[in-house]
Protein backbone atom coordinates (compact mmCIF):
# COMPACT_ATOMS: atom_id res chain seq x y z
CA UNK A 1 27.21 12.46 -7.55
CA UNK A 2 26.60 8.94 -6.53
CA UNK A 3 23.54 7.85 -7.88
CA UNK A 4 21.45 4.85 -7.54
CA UNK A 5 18.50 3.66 -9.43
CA UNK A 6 16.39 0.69 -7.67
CA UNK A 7 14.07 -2.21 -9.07
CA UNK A 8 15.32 -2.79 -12.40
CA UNK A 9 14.21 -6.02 -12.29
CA UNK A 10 13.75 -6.50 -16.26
CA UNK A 11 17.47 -5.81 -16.19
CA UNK A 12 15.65 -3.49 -19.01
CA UNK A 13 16.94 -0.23 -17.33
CA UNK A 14 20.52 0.09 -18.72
CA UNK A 15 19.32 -0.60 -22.34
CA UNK A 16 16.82 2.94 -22.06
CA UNK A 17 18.59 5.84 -24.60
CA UNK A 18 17.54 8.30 -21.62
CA UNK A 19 19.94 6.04 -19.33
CA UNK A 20 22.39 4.73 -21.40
CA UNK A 21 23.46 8.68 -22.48
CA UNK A 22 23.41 9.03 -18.89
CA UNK A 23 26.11 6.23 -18.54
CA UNK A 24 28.13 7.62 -21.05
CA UNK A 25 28.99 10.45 -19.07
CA UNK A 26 32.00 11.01 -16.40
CA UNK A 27 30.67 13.22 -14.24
CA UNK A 28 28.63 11.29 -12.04
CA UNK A 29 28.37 7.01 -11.24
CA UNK A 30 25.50 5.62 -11.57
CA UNK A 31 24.82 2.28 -9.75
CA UNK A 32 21.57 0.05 -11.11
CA UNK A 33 20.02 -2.35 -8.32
CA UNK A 34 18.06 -5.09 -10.58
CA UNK A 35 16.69 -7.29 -7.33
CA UNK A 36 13.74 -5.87 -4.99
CA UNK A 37 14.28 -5.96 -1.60
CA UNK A 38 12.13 -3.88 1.51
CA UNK A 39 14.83 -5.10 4.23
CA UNK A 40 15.94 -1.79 5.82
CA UNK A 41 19.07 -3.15 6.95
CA UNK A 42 19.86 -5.05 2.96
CA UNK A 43 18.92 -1.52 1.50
CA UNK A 44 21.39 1.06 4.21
CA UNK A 45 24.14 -1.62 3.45
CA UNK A 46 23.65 -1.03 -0.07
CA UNK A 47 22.88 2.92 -0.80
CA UNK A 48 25.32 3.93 1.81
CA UNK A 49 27.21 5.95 -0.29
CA UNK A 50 24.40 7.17 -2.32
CA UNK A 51 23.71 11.45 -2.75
CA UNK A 52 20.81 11.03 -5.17
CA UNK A 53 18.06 7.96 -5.38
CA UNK A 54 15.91 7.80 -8.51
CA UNK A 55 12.79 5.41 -7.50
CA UNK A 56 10.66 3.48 -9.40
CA UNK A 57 7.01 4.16 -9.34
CA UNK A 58 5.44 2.94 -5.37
CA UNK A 59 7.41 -0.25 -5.10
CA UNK A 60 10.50 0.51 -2.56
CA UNK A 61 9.31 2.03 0.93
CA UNK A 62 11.64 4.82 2.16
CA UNK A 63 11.30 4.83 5.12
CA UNK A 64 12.79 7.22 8.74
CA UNK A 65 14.56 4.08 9.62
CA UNK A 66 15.74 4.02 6.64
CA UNK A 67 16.96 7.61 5.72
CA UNK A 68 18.04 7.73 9.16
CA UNK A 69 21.26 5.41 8.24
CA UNK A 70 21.64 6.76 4.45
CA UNK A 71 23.77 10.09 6.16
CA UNK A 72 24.86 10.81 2.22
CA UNK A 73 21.29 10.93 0.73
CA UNK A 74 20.53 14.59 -0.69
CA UNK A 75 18.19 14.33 -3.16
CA UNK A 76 14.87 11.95 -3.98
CA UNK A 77 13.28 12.05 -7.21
CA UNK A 78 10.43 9.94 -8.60
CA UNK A 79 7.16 10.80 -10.70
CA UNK A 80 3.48 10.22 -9.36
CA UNK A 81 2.06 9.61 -5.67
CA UNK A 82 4.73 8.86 -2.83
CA UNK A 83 2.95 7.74 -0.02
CA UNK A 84 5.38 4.80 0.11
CA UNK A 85 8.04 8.11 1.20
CA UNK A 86 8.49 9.16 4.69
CA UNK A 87 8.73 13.11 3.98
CA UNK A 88 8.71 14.42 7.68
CA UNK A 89 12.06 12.45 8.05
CA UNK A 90 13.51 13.01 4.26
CA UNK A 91 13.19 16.89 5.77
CA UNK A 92 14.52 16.34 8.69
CA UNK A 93 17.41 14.85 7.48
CA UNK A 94 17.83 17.32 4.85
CA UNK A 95 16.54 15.03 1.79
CA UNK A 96 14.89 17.14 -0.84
CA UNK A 97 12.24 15.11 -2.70
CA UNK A 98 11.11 15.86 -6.08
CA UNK A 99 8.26 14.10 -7.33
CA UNK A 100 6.69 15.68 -10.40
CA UNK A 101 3.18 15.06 -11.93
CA UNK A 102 2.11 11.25 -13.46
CA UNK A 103 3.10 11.04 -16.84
CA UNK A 104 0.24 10.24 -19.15
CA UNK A 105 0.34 6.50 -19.37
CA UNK A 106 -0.94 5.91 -23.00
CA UNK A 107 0.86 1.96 -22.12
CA UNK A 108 -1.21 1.46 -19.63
CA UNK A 109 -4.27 2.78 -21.19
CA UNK A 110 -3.76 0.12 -24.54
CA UNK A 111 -2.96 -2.56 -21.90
CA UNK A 112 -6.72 -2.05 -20.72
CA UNK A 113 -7.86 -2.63 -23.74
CA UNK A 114 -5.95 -5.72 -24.62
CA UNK A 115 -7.33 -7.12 -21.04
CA UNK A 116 -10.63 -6.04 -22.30
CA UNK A 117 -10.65 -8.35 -25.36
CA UNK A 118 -8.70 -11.11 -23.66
CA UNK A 119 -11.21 -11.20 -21.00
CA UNK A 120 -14.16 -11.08 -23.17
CA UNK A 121 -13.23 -13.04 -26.06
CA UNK A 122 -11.49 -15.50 -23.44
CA UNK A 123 -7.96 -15.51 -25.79
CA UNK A 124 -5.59 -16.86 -22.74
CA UNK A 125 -8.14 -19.90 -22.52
CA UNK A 126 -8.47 -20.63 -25.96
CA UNK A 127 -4.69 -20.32 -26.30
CA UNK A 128 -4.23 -23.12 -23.61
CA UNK A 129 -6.99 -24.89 -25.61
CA UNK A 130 -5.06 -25.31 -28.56
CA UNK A 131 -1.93 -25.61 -27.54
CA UNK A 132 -3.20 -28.84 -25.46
CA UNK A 133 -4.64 -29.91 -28.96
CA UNK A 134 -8.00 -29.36 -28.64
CA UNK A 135 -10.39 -26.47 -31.22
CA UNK A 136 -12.65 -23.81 -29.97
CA UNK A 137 -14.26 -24.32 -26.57
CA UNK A 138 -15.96 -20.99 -25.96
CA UNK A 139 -18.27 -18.54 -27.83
CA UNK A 140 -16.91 -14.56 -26.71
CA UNK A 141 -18.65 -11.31 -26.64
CA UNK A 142 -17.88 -8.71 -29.29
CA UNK A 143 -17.61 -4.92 -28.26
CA UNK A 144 -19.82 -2.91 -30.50
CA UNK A 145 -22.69 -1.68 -29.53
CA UNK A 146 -22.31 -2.30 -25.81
CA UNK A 147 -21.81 -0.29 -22.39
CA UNK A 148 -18.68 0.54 -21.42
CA UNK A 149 -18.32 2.13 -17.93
CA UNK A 150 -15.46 4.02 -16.68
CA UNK A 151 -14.72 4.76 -13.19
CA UNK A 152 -12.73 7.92 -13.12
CA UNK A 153 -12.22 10.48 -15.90
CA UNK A 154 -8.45 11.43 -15.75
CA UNK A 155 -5.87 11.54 -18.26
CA UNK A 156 -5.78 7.47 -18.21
CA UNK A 157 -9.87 7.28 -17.95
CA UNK A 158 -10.47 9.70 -21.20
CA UNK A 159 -7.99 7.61 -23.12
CA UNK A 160 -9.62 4.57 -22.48
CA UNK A 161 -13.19 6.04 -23.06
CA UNK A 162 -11.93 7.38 -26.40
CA UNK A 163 -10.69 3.80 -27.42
CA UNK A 164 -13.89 2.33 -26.17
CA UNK A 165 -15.77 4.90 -28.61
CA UNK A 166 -13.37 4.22 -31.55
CA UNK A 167 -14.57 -0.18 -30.72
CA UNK A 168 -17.97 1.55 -31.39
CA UNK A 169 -19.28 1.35 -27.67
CA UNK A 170 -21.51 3.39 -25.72
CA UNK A 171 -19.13 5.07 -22.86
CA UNK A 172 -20.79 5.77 -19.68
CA UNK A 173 -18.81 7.83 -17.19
CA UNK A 174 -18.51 8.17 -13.34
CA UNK A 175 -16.36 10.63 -11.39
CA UNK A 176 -15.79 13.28 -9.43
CA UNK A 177 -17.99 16.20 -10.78
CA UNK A 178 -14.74 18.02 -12.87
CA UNK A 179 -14.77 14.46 -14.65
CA UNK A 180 -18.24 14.22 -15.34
CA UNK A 181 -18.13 17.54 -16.54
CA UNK A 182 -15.23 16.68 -18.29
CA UNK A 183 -16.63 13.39 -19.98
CA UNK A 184 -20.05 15.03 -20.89
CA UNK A 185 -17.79 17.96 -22.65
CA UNK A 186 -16.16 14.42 -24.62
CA UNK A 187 -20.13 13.17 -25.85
CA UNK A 188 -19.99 10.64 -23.14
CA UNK A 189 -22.77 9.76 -20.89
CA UNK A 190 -22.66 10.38 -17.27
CA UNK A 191 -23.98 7.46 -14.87
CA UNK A 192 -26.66 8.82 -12.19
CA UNK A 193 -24.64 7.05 -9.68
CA UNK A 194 -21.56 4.75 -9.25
CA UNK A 195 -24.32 2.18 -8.65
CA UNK A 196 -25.64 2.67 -12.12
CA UNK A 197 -22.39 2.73 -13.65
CA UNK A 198 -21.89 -1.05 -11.98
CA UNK A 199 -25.39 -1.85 -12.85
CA UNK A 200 -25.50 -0.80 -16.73
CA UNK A 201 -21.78 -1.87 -17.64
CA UNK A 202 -21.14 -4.75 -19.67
CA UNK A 203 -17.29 -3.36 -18.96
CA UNK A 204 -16.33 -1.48 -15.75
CA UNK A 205 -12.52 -0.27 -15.74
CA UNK A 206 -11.26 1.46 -12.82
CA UNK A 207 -9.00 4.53 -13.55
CA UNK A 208 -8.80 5.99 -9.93
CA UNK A 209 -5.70 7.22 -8.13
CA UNK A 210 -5.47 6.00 -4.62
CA UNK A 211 -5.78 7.97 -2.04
CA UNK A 212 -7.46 7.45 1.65
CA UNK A 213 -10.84 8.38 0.56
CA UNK A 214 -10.45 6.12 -2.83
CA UNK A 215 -9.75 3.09 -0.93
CA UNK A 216 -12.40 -0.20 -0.81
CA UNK A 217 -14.17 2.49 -3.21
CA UNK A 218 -15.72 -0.16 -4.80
CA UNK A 219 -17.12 -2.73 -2.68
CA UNK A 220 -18.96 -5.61 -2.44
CA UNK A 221 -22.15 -4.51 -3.26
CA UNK A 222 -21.50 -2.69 -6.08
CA UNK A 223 -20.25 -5.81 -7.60
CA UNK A 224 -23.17 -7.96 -6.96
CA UNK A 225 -24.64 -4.92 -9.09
CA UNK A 226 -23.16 -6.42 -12.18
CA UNK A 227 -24.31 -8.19 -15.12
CA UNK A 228 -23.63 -12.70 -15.53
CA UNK A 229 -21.89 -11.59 -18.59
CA UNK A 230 -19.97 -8.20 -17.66
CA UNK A 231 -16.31 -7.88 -16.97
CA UNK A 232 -14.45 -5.66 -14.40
CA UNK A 233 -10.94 -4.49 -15.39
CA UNK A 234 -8.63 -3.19 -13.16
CA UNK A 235 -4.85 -1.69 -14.37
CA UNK A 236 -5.28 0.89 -11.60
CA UNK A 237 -4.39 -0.43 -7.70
CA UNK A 238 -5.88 -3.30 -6.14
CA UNK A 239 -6.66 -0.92 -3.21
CA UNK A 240 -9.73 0.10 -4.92
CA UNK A 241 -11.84 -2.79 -4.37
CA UNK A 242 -12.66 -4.02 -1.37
CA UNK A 243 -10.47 -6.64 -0.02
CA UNK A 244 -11.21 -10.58 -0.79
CA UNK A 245 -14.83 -8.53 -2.85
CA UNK A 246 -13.13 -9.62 -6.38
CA UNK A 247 -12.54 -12.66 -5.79
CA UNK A 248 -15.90 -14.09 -3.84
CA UNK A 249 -17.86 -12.08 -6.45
CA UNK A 250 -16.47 -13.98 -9.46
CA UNK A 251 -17.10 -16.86 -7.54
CA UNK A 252 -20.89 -15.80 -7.18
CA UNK A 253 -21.16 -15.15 -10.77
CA UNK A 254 -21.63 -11.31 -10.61
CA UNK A 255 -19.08 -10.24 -12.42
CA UNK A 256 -19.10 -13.00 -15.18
CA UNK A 257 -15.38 -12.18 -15.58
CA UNK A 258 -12.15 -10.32 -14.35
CA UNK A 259 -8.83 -8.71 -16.23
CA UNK A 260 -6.62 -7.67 -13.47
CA UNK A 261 -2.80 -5.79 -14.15
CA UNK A 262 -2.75 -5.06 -10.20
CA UNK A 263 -2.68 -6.30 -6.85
CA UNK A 264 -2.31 -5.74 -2.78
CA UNK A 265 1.37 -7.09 -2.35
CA UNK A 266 3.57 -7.12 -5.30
CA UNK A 267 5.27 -8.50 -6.62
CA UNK A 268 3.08 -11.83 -6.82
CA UNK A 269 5.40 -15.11 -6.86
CA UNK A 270 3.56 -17.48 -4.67
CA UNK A 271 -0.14 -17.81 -5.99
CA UNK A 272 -3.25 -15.66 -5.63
CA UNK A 273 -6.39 -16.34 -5.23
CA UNK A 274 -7.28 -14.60 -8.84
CA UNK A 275 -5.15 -17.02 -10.50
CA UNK A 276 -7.14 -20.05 -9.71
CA UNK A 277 -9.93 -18.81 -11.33
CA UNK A 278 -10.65 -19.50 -14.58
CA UNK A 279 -12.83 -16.39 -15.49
CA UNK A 280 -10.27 -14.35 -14.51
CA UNK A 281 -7.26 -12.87 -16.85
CA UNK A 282 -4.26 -12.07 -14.89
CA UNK A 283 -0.89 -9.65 -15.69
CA UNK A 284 1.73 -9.00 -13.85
CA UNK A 285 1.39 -4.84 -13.59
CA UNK A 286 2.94 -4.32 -17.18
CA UNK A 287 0.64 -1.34 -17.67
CA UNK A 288 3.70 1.28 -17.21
CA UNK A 289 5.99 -1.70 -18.23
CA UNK A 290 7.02 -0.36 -21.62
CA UNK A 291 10.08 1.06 -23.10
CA UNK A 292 9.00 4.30 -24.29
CA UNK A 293 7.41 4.71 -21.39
CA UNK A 294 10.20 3.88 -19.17
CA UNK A 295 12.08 6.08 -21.37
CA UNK A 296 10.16 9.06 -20.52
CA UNK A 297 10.10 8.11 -16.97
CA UNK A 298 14.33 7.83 -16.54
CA UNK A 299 14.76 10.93 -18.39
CA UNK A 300 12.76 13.32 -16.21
CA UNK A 301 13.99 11.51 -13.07
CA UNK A 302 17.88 12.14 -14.43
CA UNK A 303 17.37 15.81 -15.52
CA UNK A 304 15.89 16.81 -11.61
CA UNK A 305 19.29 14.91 -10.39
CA UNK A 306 21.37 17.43 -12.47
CA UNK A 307 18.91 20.21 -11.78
CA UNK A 308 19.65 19.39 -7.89
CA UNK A 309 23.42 19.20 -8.60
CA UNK A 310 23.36 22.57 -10.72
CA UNK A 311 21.59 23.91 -7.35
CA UNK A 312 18.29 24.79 -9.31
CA UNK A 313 15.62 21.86 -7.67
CA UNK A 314 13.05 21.51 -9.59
CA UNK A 315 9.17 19.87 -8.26
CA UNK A 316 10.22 19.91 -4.32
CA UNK A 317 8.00 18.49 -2.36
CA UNK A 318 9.46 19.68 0.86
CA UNK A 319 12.05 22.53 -0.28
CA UNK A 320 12.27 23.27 3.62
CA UNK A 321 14.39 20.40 3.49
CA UNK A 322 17.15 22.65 1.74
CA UNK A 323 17.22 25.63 4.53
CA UNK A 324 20.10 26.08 6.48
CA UNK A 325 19.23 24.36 9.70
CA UNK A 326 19.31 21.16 7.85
C-alpha cells in the first residue's frame, strides 16, 4: 500500500521506533509530508496516489472536495474526535475511516501542571528578567493549601486532579454528573455549580472535549467570577471559552493570570492577542507533543493500516463504506 502520513512538522516522525520499524519493511511505501497545508488543490496533487492516510490529531481538514479527487484513497485512520473528516463523502467514495478512542494523554496532563507553576510563580518572566540582567521582580503564589478547580472529570481531568492533590491542594470538581460521581468516588469535592467552581478556584483548568454543546462553555461571565489572583489554564481547545472572553478578562483583571497550550486557528505564526499580555503564559499546543506519546499514537494508526490490508478493519466508523455498492 501507498501510505502517507501528514503534519510532521517536527520532522520528529521518522525518528519514532513505532515508524521507523515501519520503514524498515518492503511491503508497503510510506511517504512523510513534514509542511501543513489546507489547500485542496496542494493536498490532491500530493496524495494522489495514496490507498491509506494516517492523520494527525484535528489539524488537516478532509474534506468531499477533497476525497472527491483522491480516487486511490481506501482507508483513513486517526485516534480521537474527527469532526475535521467529511464521513458522508469518505462513504460515498468508499473510504473506510477508523478512528479509535483518545489515548490517555499523561503529556498533556504534566504539561498542565508545568503551565500551572509557570503561570503562578511567573518563571517565563523572571527568566526574561535575568537574562536582561536584572534579579527578582515578582513575589509568586505557592500551591499548597489552595483551590484547585477542574472543569471536566475524564481520563485527562482525574490525572490532573490527582497531581493537584499530590501539590497538597484542595481539588474541587465540575462535570457532567458520571464525573462528579466519578470525582466524589476519588475524595474530591464537587462544585454546586460551574459558577462556583469559577468563583472558589484559585486554579481553573479546562479538561473538556469539544463538541457542539461544549462550545463558548465558558463565557464571559463566568470569568468575571474569578479571583485578582487566580489563574485559568487551558491545554484543552480554545473553543471552550468564549471568543475574544480570555483575553478582555485578563485585561479587566479577573482572571489575574492565563497558561494557554491552545488556540482558534493553529498553527499561530503571526501574533495573538494572548501574547501581548504579560500575565499570560503561552505554548504552542505541545500537550500531545511528546515522543512516547507520539509513539503510541503512530503505532496504533500503522497496525489499523495492516489490519485494513489483511481485510480485518478494525474501529470503522462508517463500515458501510466497505459494502459492495461502493
Amino acid at each position: 500500500m501507498n501510505i502517507a502520513l501528514l503534519d510532521d512538522y517536527l520532522s520528529v516522525v521518522a525518528t519514532l521506533p513505532s515508524v521507523a520499524e515501519f520503514l524498515a519493511r518492503d511491503d508497503h511505501h510510506v511517504t512523510i509530508w513534514k509542511d501543513h497545508t489546507t489547500d485542496v488543490a496542494t493536498l490532491a496533487e500530493r496524495l494522489r496516489d495514496i490507498d491509506a492516510l494516517v492523520l494527525l490529531r484535528e489539524r488537516t481538514p478532509v474534506t468531499s472536495a477533497l476525497i472527491a479527487r483522491l480516487p486511490r484513497l481506501r482507508v483513513i485512520t486517526l485516534n480521537g474526535p474527527y469532526p475535521h473528516v467529511d464521513v458522508k463523502a469518505c462513504t460515498e467514495h468508499g473510504v473506510l475511516l477508523c478512528a479509535g478512542a483518545a489515548q490517555p494523554s499523561y503529556a498533556t496532563a504534566e504539561l498542565t501542571w508545568g503551565l500551572v507553576i509557570s503561570a503562578m510563580r511567573r518563571i517565563p518572566q523572571e527568566m526574561a528578567r535575568l537574562k536582561a540582567g536584572q534579579w527578582q521582580g515578582t513575589v509568586g503564589t505557592g500551591l499548597r493549601g489552595r483551590r484547585l478547580g477542574v472543569l471536566g472529570y475524564g481520563t485527562i481531568g482525574k490525572q490532573v486532579a490527582g497531581f493537584g492533590r499530590a501539590f497538597g491542594m484542595n481539588v474541587m470538581v465540575w462535570s457532567r454528573e458520571k464525573g462528579l460521581a466519578a470525582a466524589r468516588a476519588d475524595g474530591h469535592e464537587a462544585a454546586q455549580s460551574q459558577d462556583a467552581l469559577f468563583e472558589n478556584a484559585d486554579v481553573v483548568t479546562l479538561h473538556v472535549r469539544l463538541k457542539p454543546e461544549t462550545r463558548g462553555i465558558v463565557t464571559a461571565g463566568h470569568l468575571a467570577r474569578m479571583k485578582p489572583h487566580s489563574v485559568l489554564v487551558n491545554t484543552s481547545r480554545a473553543a471552550l471559552i468564549e471568543p475574544g472572553a480570555l483575553v478582555s478578562a485578563l485585561r479587566a483583571g479577573r482572571p489575574g493570570a492565563a497558561a494557554v497550550d491552545v488556540y482558534e486557528h493553529e498553527p499561530v505564526i503571526d501574533g495573538h492577542p494572548l501574547l501581548e499580555l504579560d500575565n499570560v503564559v503561552c505554548t504552542p499546543h505541545l500537550g500531545y507533543v511528546e515522543r512516547d506519546q507520539l509513539d503510541r499514537y503512530y503505532r496504533a494508526q500503522l497496525a489499523r493500516v495492516c489490519a485494513f490490508d489483511r481485510g480485518e478493519p478494525t474501529d470503522a466508523v462508517n463500515p458501510e463504506a466497505l459494502t459492495p455498492r461502493h
